[in-house]
Protein backbone atom coordinates (compact mmCIF):
# COMPACT_ATOMS: atom_id res chain seq x y z
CA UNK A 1 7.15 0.83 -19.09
CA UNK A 2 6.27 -0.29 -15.88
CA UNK A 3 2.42 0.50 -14.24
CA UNK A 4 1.35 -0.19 -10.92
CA UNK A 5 -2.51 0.18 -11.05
CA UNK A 6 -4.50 0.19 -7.93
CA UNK A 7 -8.28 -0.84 -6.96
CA UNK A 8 -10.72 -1.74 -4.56
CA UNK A 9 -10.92 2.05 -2.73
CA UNK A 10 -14.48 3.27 -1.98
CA UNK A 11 -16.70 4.79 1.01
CA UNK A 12 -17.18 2.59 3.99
CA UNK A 13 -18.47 3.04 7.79
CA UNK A 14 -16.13 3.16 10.84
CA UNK A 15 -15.20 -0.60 12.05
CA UNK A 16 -16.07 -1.70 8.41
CA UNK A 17 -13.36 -3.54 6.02
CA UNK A 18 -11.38 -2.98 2.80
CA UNK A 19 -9.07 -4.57 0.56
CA UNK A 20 -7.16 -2.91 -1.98
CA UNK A 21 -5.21 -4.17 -4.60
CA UNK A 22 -2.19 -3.74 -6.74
CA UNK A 23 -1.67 -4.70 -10.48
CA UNK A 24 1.94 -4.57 -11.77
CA UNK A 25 2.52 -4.45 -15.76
CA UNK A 26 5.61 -3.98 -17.68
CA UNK A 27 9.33 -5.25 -16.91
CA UNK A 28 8.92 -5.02 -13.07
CA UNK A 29 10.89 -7.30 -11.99
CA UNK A 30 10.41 -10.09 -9.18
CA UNK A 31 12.62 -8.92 -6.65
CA UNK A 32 10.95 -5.58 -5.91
CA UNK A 33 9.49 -4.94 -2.38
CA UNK A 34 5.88 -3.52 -3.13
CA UNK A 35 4.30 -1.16 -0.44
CA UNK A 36 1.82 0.84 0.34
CA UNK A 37 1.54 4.59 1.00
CA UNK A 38 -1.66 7.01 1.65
CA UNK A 39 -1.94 10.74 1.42
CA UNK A 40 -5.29 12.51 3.74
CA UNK A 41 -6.50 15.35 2.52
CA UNK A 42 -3.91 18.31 3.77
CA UNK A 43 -1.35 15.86 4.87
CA UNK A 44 1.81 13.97 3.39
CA UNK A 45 1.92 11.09 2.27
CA UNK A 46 2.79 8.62 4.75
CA UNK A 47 4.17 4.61 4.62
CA UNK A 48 1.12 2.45 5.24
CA UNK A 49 2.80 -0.89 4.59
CA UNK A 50 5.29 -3.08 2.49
CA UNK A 51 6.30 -6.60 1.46
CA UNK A 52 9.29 -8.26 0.37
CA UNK A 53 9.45 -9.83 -2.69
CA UNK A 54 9.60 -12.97 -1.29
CA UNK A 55 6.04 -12.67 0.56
CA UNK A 56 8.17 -13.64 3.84
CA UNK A 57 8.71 -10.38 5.13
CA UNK A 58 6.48 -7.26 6.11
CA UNK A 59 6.87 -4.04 7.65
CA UNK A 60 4.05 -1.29 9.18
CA UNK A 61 3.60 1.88 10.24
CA UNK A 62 2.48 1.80 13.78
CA UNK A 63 -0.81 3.10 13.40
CA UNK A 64 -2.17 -0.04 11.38
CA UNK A 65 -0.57 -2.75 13.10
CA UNK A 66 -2.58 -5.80 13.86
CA UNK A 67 -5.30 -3.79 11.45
CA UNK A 68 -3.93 -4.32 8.24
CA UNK A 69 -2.34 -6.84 6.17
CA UNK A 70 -0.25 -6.98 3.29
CA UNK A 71 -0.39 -9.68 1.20
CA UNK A 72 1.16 -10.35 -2.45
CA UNK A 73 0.98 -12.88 -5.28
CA UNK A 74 4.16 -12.95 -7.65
CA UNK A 75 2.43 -14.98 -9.82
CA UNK A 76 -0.08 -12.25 -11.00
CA UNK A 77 1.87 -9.41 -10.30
CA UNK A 78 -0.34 -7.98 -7.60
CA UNK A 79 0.27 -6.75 -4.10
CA UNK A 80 -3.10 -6.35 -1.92
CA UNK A 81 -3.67 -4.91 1.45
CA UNK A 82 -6.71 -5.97 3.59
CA UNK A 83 -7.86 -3.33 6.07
CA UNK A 84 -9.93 -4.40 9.33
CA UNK A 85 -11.41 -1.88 11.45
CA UNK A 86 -11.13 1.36 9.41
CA UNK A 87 -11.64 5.01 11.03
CA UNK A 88 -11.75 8.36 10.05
CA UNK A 89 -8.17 8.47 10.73
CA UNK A 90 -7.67 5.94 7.36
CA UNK A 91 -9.50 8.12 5.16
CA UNK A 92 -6.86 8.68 2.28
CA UNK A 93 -5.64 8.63 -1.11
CA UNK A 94 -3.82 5.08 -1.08
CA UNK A 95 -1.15 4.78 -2.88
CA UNK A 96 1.20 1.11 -4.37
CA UNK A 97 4.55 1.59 -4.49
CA UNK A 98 7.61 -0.21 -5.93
CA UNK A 99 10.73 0.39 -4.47
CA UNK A 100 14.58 -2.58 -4.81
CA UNK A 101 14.20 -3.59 -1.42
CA UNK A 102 12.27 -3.76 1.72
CA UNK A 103 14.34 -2.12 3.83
CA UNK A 104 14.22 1.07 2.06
CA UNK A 105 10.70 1.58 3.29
CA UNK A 106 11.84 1.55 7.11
CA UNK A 107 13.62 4.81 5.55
CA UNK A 108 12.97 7.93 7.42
CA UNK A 109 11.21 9.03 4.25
CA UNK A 110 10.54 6.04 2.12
CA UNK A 111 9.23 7.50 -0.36
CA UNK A 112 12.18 9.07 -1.63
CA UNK A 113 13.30 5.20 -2.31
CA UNK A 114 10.25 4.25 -4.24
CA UNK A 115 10.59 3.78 -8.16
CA UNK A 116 7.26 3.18 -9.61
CA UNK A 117 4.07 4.66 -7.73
CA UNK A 118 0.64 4.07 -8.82
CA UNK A 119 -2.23 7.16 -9.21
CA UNK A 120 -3.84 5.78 -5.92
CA UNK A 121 -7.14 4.74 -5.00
CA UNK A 122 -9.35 7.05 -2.53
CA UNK A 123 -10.65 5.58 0.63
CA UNK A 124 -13.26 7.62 2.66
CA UNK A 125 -14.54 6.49 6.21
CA UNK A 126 -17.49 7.75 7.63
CA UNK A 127 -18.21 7.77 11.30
């Protein structure tokens, strides 16, 4: 049974930072690109970020480049993603996602690639 557990959401003020994490348990398995996803209130959900398993490679959404980075540690299992200069417009459910491969998440819709998702962790900005 594999969980993906997330932490580190909470309320913060526009141009603050963030950093979420991701805890992995069960028979994951190494070579599974982790990634993030985050749902605003009214919205879809929407591909935030993503990693290879190999911690070389990365991929992001437009909207959070050169804001955010995704980071992960094989060792423990876990899959963070700092976030610099947060607005309103980040205010979301975040989600950590497992899917076999990073390319999947450059997908039209990713998400429909994504095998394990985590319940999220809420993120709310304040101006």
């Amino acid at each position: 049974q594999v969980q993906l557990v997330e932490s580190g959401g909470g309320s913060v003020r526009a141009g603050a930072s963030l950093t979420l994490s991701c805890a992995a348990s069960g028979r994951l398995g190494l070579r599974y690109a982790m990634g993030w996803f985050r749902q605003a209130p009214g919205k879809e959900r929407e591909f935030v970020a993503a990693i290879a398993w190999s911690g070389i490679n990365t991929y992001y959404t437009d909207s959070v480049k050169g804001r955010f980075t995704i980071s992960g540690d094989n060792a423990k299992s876990s899959v963070f993603l700092q976030m610099n200069s947060l607005g309103p417009e980040d205010a979301a459910v975040y989600y950590c996602a497992a899917a076999r491969a990073l390319y999947y998440y450059t997908d039209r819709d990713p998400s429909r690639h994504v095998d394990y998702w985590g319940k999220g962790t809420l993120v709310t900005v304040s101006s």
